[in-house]
C-alpha atoms as a PDB file:
ATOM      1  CA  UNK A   1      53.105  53.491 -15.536  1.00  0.00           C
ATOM      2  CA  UNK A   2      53.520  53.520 -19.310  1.00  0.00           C
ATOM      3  CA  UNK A   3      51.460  55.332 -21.693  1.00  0.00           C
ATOM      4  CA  UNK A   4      48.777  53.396 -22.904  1.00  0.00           C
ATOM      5  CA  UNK A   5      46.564  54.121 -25.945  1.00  0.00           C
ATOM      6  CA  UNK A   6      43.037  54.847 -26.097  1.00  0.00           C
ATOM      7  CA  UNK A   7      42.026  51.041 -27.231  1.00  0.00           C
ATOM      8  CA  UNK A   8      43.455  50.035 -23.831  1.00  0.00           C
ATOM      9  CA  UNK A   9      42.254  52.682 -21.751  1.00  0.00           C
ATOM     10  CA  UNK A  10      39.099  51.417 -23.091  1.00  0.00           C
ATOM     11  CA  UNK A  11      39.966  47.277 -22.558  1.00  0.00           C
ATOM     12  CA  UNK A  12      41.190  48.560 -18.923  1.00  0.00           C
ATOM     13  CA  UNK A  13      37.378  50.126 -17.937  1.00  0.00           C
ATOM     14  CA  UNK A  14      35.831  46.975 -18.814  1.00  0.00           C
ATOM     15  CA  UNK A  15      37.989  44.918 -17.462  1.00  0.00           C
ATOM     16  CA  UNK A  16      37.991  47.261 -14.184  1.00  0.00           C
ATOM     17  CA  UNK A  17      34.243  47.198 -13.701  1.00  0.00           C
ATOM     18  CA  UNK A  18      33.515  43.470 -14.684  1.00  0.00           C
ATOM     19  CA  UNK A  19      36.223  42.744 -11.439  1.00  0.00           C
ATOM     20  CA  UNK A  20      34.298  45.264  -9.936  1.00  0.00           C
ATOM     21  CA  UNK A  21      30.477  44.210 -10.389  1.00  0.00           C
ATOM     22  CA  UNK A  22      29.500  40.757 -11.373  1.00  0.00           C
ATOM     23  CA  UNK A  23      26.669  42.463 -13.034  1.00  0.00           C
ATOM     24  CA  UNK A  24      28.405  44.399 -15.886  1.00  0.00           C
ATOM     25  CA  UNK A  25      28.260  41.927 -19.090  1.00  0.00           C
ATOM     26  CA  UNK A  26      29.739  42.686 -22.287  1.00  0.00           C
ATOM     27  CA  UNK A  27      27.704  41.920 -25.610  1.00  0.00           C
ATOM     28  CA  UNK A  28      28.050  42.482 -29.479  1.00  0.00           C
ATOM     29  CA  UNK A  29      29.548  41.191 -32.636  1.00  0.00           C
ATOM     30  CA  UNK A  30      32.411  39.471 -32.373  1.00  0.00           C
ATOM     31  CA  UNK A  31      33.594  40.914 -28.994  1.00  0.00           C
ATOM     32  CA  UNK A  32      34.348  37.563 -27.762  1.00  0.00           C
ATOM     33  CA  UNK A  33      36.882  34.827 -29.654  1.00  0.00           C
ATOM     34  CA  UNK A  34      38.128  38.037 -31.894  1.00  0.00           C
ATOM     35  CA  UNK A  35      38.360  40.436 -29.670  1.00  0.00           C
ATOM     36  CA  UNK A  36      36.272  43.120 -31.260  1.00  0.00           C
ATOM     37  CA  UNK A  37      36.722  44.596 -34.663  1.00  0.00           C
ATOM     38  CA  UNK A  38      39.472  47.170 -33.238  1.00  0.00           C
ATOM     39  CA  UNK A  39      40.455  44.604 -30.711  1.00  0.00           C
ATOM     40  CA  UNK A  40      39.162  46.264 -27.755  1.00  0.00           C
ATOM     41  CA  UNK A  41      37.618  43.258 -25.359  1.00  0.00           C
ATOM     42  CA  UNK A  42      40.518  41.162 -26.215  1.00  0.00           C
ATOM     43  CA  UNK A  43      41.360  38.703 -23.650  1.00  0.00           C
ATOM     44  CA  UNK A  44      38.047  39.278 -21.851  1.00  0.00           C
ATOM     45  CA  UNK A  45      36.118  36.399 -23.147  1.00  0.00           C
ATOM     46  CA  UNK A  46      39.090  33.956 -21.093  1.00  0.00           C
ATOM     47  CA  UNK A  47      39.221  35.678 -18.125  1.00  0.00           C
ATOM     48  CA  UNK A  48      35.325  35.986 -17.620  1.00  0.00           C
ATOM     49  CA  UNK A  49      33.588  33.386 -20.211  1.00  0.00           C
ATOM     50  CA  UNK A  50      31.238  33.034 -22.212  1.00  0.00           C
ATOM     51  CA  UNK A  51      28.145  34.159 -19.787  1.00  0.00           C
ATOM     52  CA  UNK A  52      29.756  37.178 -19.481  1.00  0.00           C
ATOM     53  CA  UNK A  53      31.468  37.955 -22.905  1.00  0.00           C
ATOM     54  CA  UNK A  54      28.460  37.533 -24.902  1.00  0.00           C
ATOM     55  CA  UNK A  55      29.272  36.898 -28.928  1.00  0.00           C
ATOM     56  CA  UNK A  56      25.854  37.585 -31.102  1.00  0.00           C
ATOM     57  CA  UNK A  57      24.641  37.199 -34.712  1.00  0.00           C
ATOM     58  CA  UNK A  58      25.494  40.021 -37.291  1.00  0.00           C
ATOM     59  CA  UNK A  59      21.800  41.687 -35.632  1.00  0.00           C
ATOM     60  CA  UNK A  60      22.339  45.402 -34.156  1.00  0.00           C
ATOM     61  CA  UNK A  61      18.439  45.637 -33.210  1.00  0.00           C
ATOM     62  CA  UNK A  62      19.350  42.090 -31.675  1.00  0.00           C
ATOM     63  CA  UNK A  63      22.098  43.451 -29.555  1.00  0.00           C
ATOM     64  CA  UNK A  64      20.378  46.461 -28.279  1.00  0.00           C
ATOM     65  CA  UNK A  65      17.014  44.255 -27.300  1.00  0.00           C
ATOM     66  CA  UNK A  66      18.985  41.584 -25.763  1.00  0.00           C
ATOM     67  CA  UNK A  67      20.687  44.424 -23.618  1.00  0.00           C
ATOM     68  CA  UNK A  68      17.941  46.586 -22.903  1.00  0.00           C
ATOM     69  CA  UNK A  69      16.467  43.702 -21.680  1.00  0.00           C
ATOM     70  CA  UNK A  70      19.022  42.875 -19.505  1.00  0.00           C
ATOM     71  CA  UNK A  71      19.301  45.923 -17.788  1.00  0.00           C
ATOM     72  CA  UNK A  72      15.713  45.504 -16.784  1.00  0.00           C
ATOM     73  CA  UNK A  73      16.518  42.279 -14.719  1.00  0.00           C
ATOM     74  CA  UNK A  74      19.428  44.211 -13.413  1.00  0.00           C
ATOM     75  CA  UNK A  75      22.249  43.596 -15.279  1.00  0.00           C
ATOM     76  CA  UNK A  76      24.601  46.461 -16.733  1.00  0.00           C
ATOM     77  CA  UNK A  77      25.425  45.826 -20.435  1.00  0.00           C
ATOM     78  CA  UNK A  78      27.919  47.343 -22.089  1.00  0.00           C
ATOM     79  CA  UNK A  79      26.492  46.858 -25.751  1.00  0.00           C
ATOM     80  CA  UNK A  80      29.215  47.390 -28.736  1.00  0.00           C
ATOM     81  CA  UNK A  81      28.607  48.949 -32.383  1.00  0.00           C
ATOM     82  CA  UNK A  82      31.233  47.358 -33.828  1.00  0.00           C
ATOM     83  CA  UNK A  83      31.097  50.204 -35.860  1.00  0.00           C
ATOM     84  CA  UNK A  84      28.807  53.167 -34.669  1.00  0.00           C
ATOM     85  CA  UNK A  85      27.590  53.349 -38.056  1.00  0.00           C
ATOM     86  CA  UNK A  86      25.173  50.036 -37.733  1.00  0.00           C
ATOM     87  CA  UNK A  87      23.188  52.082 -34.726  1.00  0.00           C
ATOM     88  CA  UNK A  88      21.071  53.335 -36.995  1.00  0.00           C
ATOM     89  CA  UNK A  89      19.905  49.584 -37.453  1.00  0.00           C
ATOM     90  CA  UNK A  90      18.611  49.327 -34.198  1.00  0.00           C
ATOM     91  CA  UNK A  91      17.059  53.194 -33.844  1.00  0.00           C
ATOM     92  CA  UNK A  92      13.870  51.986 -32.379  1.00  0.00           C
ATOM     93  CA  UNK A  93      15.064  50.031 -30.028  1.00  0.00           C
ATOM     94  CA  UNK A  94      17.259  53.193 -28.979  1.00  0.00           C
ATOM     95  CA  UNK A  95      14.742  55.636 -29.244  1.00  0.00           C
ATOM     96  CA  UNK A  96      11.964  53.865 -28.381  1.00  0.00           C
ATOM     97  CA  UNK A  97      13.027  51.278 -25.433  1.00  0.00           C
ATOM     98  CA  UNK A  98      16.552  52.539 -23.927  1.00  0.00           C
ATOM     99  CA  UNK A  99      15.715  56.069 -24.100  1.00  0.00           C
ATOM    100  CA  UNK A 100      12.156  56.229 -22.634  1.00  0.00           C
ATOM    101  CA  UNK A 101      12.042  53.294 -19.990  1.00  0.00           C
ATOM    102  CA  UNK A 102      14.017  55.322 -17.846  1.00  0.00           C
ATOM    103  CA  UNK A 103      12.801  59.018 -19.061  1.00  0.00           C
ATOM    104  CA  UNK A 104       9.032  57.724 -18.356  1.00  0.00           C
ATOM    105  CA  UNK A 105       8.651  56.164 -15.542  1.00  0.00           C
ATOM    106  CA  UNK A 106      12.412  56.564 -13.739  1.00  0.00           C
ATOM    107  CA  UNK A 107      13.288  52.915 -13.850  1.00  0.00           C
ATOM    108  CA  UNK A 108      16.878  51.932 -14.090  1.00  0.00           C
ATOM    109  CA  UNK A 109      18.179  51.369 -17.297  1.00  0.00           C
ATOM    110  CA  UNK A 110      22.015  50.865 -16.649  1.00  0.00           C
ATOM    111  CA  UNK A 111      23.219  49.978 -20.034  1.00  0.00           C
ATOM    112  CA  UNK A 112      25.701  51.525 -22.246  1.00  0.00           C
ATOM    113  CA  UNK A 113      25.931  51.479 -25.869  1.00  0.00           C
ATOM    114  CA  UNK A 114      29.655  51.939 -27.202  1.00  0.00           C
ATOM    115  CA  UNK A 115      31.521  51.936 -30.642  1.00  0.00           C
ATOM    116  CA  UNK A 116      34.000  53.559 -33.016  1.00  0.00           C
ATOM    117  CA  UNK A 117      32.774  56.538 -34.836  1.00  0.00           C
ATOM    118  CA  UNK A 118      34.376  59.244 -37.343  1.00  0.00           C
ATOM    119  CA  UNK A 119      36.579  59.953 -40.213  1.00  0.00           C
ATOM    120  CA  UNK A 120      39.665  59.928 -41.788  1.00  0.00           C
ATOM    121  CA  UNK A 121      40.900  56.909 -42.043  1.00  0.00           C
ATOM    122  CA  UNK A 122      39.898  55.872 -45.273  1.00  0.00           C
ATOM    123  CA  UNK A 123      36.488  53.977 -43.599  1.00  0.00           C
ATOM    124  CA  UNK A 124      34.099  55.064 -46.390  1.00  0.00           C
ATOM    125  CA  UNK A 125      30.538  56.222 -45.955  1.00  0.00           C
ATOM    126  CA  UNK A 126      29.137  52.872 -44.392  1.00  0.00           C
ATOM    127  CA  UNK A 127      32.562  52.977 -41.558  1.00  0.00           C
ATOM    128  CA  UNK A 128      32.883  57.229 -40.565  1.00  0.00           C
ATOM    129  CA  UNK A 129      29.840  58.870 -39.616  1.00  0.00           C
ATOM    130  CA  UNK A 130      29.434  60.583 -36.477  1.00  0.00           C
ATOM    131  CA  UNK A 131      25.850  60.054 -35.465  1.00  0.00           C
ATOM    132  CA  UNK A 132      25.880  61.862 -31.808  1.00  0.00           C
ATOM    133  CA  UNK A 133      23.241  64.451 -32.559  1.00  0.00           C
ATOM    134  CA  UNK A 134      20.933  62.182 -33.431  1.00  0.00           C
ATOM    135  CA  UNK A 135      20.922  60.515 -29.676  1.00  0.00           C
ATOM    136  CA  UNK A 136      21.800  64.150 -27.736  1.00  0.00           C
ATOM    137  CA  UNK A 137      18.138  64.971 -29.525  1.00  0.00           C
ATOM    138  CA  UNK A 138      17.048  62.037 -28.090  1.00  0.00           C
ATOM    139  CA  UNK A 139      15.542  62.928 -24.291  1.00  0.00           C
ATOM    140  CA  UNK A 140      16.819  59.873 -21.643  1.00  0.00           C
ATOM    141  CA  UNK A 141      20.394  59.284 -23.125  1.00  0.00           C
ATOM    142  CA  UNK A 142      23.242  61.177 -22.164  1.00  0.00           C
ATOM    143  CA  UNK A 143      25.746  60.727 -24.709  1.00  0.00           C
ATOM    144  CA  UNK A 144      29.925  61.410 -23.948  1.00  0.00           C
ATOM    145  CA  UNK A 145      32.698  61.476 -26.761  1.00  0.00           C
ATOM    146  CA  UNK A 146      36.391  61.604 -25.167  1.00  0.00           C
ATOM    147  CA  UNK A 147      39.317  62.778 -26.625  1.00  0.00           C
ATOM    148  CA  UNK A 148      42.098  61.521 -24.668  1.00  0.00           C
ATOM    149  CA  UNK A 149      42.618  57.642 -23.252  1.00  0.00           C
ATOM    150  CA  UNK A 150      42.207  58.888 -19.949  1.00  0.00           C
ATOM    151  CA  UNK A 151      39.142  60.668 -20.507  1.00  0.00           C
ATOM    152  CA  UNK A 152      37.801  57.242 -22.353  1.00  0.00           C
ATOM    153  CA  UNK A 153      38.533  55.268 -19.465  1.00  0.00           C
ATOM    154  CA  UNK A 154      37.192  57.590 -16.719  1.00  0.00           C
ATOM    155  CA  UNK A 155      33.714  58.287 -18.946  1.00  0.00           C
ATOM    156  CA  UNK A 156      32.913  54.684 -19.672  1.00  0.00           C
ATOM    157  CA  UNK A 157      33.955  53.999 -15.889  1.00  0.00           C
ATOM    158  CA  UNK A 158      31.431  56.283 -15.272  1.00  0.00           C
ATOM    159  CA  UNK A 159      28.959  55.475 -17.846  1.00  0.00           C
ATOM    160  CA  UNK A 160      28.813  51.892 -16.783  1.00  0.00           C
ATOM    161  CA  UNK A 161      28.010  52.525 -13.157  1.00  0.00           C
ATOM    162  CA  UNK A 162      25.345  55.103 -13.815  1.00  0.00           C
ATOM    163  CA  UNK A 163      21.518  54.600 -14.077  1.00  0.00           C
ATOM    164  CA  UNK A 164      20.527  56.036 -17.198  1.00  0.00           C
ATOM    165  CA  UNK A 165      21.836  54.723 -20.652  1.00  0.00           C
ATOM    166  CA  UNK A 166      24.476  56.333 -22.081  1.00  0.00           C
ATOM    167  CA  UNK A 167      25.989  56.088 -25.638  1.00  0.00           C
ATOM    168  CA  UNK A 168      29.866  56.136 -25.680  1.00  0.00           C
ATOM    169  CA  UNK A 169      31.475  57.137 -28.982  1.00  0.00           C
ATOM    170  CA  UNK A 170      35.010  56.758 -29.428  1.00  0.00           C
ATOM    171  CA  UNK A 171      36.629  58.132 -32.563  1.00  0.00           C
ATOM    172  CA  UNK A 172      38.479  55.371 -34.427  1.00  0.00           C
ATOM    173  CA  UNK A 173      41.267  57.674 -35.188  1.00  0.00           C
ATOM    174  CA  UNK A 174      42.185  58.200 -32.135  1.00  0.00           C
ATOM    175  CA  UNK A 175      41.934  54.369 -30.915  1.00  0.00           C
ATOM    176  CA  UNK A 176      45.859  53.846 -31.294  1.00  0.00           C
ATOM    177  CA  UNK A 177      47.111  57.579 -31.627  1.00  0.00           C
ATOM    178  CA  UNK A 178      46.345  58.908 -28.342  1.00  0.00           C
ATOM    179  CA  UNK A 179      48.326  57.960 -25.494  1.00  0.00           C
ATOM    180  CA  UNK A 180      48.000  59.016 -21.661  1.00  0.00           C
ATOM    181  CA  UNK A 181      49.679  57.753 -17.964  1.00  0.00           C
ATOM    182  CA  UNK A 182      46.381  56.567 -16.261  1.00  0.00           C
ATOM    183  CA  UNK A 183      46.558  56.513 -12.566  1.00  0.00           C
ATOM    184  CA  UNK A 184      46.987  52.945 -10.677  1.00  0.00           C
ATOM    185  CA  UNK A 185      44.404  53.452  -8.639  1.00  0.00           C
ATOM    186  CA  UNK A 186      40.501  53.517  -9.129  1.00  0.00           C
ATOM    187  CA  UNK A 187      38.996  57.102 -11.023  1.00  0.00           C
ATOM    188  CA  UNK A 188      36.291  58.212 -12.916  1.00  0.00           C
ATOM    189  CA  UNK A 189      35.567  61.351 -15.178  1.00  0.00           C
ATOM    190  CA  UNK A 190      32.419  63.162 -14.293  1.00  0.00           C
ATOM    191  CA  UNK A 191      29.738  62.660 -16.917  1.00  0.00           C
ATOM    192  CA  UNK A 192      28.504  66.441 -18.134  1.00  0.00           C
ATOM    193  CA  UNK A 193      31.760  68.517 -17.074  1.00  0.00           C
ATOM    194  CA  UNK A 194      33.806  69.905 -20.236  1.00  0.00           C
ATOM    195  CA  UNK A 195      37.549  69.901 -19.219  1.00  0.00           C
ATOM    196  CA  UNK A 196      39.695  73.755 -20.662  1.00  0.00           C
ATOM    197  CA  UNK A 197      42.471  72.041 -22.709  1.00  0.00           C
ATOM    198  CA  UNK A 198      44.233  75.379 -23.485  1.00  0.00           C
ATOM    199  CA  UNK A 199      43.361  78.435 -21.430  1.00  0.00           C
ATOM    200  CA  UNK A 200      43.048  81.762 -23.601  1.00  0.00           C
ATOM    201  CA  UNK A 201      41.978  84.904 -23.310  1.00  0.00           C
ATOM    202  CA  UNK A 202      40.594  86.207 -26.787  1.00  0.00           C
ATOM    203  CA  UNK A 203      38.417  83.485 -28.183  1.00  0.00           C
ATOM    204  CA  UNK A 204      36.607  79.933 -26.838  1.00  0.00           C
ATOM    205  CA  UNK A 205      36.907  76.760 -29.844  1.00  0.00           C
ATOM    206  CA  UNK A 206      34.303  74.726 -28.322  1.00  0.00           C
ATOM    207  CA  UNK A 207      34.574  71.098 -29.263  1.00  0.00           C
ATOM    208  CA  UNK A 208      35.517  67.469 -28.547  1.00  0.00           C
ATOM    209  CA  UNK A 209      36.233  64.176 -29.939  1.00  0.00           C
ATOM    210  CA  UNK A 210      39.559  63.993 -32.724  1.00  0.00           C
ATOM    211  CA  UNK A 211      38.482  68.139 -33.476  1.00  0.00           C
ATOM    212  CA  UNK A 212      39.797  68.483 -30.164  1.00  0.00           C
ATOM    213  CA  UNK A 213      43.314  67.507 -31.902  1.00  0.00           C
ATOM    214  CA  UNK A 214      42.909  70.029 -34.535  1.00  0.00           C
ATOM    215  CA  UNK A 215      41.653  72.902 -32.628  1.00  0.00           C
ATOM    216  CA  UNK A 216      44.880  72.659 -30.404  1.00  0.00           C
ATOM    217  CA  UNK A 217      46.635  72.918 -33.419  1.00  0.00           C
ATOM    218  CA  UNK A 218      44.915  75.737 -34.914  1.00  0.00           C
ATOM    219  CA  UNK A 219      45.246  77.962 -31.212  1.00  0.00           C
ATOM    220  CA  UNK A 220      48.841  77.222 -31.493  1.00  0.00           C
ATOM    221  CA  UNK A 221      48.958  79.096 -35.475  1.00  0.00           C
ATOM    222  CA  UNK A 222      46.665  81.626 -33.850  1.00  0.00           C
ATOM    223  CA  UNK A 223      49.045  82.076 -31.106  1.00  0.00           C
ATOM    224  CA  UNK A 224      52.029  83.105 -33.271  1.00  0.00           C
ATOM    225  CA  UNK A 225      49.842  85.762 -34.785  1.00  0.00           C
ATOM    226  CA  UNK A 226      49.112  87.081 -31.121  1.00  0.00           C
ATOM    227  CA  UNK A 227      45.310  85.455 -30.569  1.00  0.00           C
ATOM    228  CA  UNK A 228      45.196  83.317 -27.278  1.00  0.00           C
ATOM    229  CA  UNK A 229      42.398  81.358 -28.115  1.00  0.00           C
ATOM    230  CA  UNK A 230      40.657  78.791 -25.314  1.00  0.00           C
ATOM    231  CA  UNK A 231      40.228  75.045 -26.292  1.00  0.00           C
ATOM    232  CA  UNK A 232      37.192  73.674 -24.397  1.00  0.00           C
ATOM    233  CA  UNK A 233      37.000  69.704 -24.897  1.00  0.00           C
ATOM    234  CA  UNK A 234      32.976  69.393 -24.326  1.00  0.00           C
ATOM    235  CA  UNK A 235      33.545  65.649 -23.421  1.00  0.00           C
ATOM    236  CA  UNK A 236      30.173  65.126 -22.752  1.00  0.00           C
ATOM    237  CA  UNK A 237      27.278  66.519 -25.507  1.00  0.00           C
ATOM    238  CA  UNK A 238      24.183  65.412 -23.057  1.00  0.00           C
ATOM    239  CA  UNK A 239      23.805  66.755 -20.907  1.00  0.00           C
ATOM    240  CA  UNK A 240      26.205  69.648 -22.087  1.00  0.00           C
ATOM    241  CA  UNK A 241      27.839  71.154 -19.281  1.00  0.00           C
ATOM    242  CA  UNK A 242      26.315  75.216 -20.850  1.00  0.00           C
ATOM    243  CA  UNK A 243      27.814  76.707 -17.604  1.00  0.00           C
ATOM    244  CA  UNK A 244      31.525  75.927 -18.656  1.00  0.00           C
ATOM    245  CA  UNK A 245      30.723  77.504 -21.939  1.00  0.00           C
ATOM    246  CA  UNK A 246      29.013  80.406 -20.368  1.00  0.00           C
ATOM    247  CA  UNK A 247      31.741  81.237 -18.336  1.00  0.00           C
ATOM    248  CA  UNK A 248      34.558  80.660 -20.822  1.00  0.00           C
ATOM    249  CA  UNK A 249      32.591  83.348 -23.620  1.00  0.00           C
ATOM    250  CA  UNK A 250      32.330  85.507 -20.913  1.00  0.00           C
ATOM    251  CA  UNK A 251      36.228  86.084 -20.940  1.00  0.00           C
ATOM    252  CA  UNK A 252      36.395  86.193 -25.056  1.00  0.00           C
ATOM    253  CA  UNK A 253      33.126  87.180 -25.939  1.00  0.00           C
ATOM    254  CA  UNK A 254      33.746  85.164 -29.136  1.00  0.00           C
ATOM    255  CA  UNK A 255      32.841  81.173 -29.789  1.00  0.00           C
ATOM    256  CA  UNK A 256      33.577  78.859 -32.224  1.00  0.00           C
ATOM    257  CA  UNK A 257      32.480  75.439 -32.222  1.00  0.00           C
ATOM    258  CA  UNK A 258      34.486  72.999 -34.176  1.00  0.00           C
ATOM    259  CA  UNK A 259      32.821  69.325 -34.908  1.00  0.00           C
ATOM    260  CA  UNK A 260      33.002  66.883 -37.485  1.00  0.00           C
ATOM    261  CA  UNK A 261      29.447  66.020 -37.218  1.00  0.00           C
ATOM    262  CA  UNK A 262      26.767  66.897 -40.674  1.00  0.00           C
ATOM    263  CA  UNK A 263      27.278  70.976 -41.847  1.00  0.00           C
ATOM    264  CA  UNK A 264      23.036  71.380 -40.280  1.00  0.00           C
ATOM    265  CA  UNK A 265      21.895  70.122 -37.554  1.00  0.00           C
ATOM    266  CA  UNK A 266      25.327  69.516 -35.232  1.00  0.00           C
ATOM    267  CA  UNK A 267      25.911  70.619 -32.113  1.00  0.00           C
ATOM    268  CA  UNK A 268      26.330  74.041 -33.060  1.00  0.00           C
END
């Protein structure tokens, strides 16, 4: 199998579960004719139509009510920001609707809200924020950010066939710069496991999403000067697998969490 990037790791879990489940629909701002903003449902809308590749008006709160709403009649949305930015458009309907249906009274709310998020590449303040720590404050989400196309596949895999809503936010800069063999057959990545991307011995960089790039980098300058420092990709920031952590300090006794998130109020 050839590499494929992280947009198509993406196209390949939708496409994946909506053969899988008649149930999964896809809906959002021009996801259907265009493809997506980033091109990510491209194609769908001819293979599965128009009931099932659902175009809407330029209306985030829209998108999230139609959905939520769905997934009480017992469909499984997949929902997309077209740019993760917009959420905040539709934060009642989040906070208010996805989030506490299920946390209240334990009925299924299989949606899935997913979009590009992040920096540095030249997006401006309306196109990079990363707005996960609102939602992982936000009891009745679980919330996952992948670094690698394989991890973005196996997440959303996951994400889609699980009960509770869960955001997906997948770091633009990393849509077409990441590449990974994915496996022929069927997988999934757990949702709340962290994955050790570089095993050390003298201290844990705890992070995830295009910092996981980065911090790789930066172990392998701390490496020359004789520090073996661990990389821990979080994957998943709720619920945040604290055991993996635990037992990673243990070894260093030293953490440093690395996230592009606001300087207060991040995951740290």
């Amino acid at each position: 199998m050839a590499p494929v990037t992280m947009v198509e790791a993406i196209r390949e879990a939708l496409d994946e579960e909506m053969q899988r489940d008649p149930s999964v629909v896809l809906i959002g701002e021009d996801i259907g004719v265009y493809g997506g903003a980033f091109k990510v449902t491209e194609g769908l809308l001819a293979k599965y139509g128009w009931e099932r590749v659902i175009d809407t008006p330029i209306s985030e709160t829209a998108v999230i009510g139609a959905a939520v709403g769905m997934s009480y009649q017992g469909l499984r949305p997949v929902a997309e920001m077209q740019f993760i930015d917009f959420i905040a458009c539709c934060f009642n309907q989040m906070v208010n609707f996805v989030a506490k249906s299920h946390y209240r009274w334990g009925g299924p709310v299989p949606m899935v809200v997913r979009g590009p998020c992040g920096g540095g590449v030249h997006g401006g303040p309306f196109h990079s924020q990363n707005p996960e720590m609102w939602f992982v404050h936000t009891p009745g989400l679980k919330v996952v950010y992948p670094s690698t196309a394989y991890d973005a596949k196996g997440l959303l895999k996951s994400a889609i066939r699980d009960n509770n809503p869960v955001l997906c936010l997948e770091h633009k800069f990393l849509y077409r710069r990441v590449k990974d063999k994915l496996p022929a057959e069927d997988y999934t990545v757990p949702i709340g496991k962290l994955a050790v991307r570089r095993p050390g011995r003298d201290l844990t960089i705890a992070t995830y999403g295009a910092m996981t790039l980065h911090s790789l980098d930066a172990a392998e300058e701390l490496a020359k000067e004789g520090i073996e420092a661990e990389v821990l990709d979080l994957r998943t920031l709720m619920p945040l697998d604290r055991q993996g952590i635990i037992d990673s300090v243990r070894k260093t006794n030293k953490l440093l969490v690395v996230h592009e998130d606001v300087r207060s109020g991040g995951i740290a």
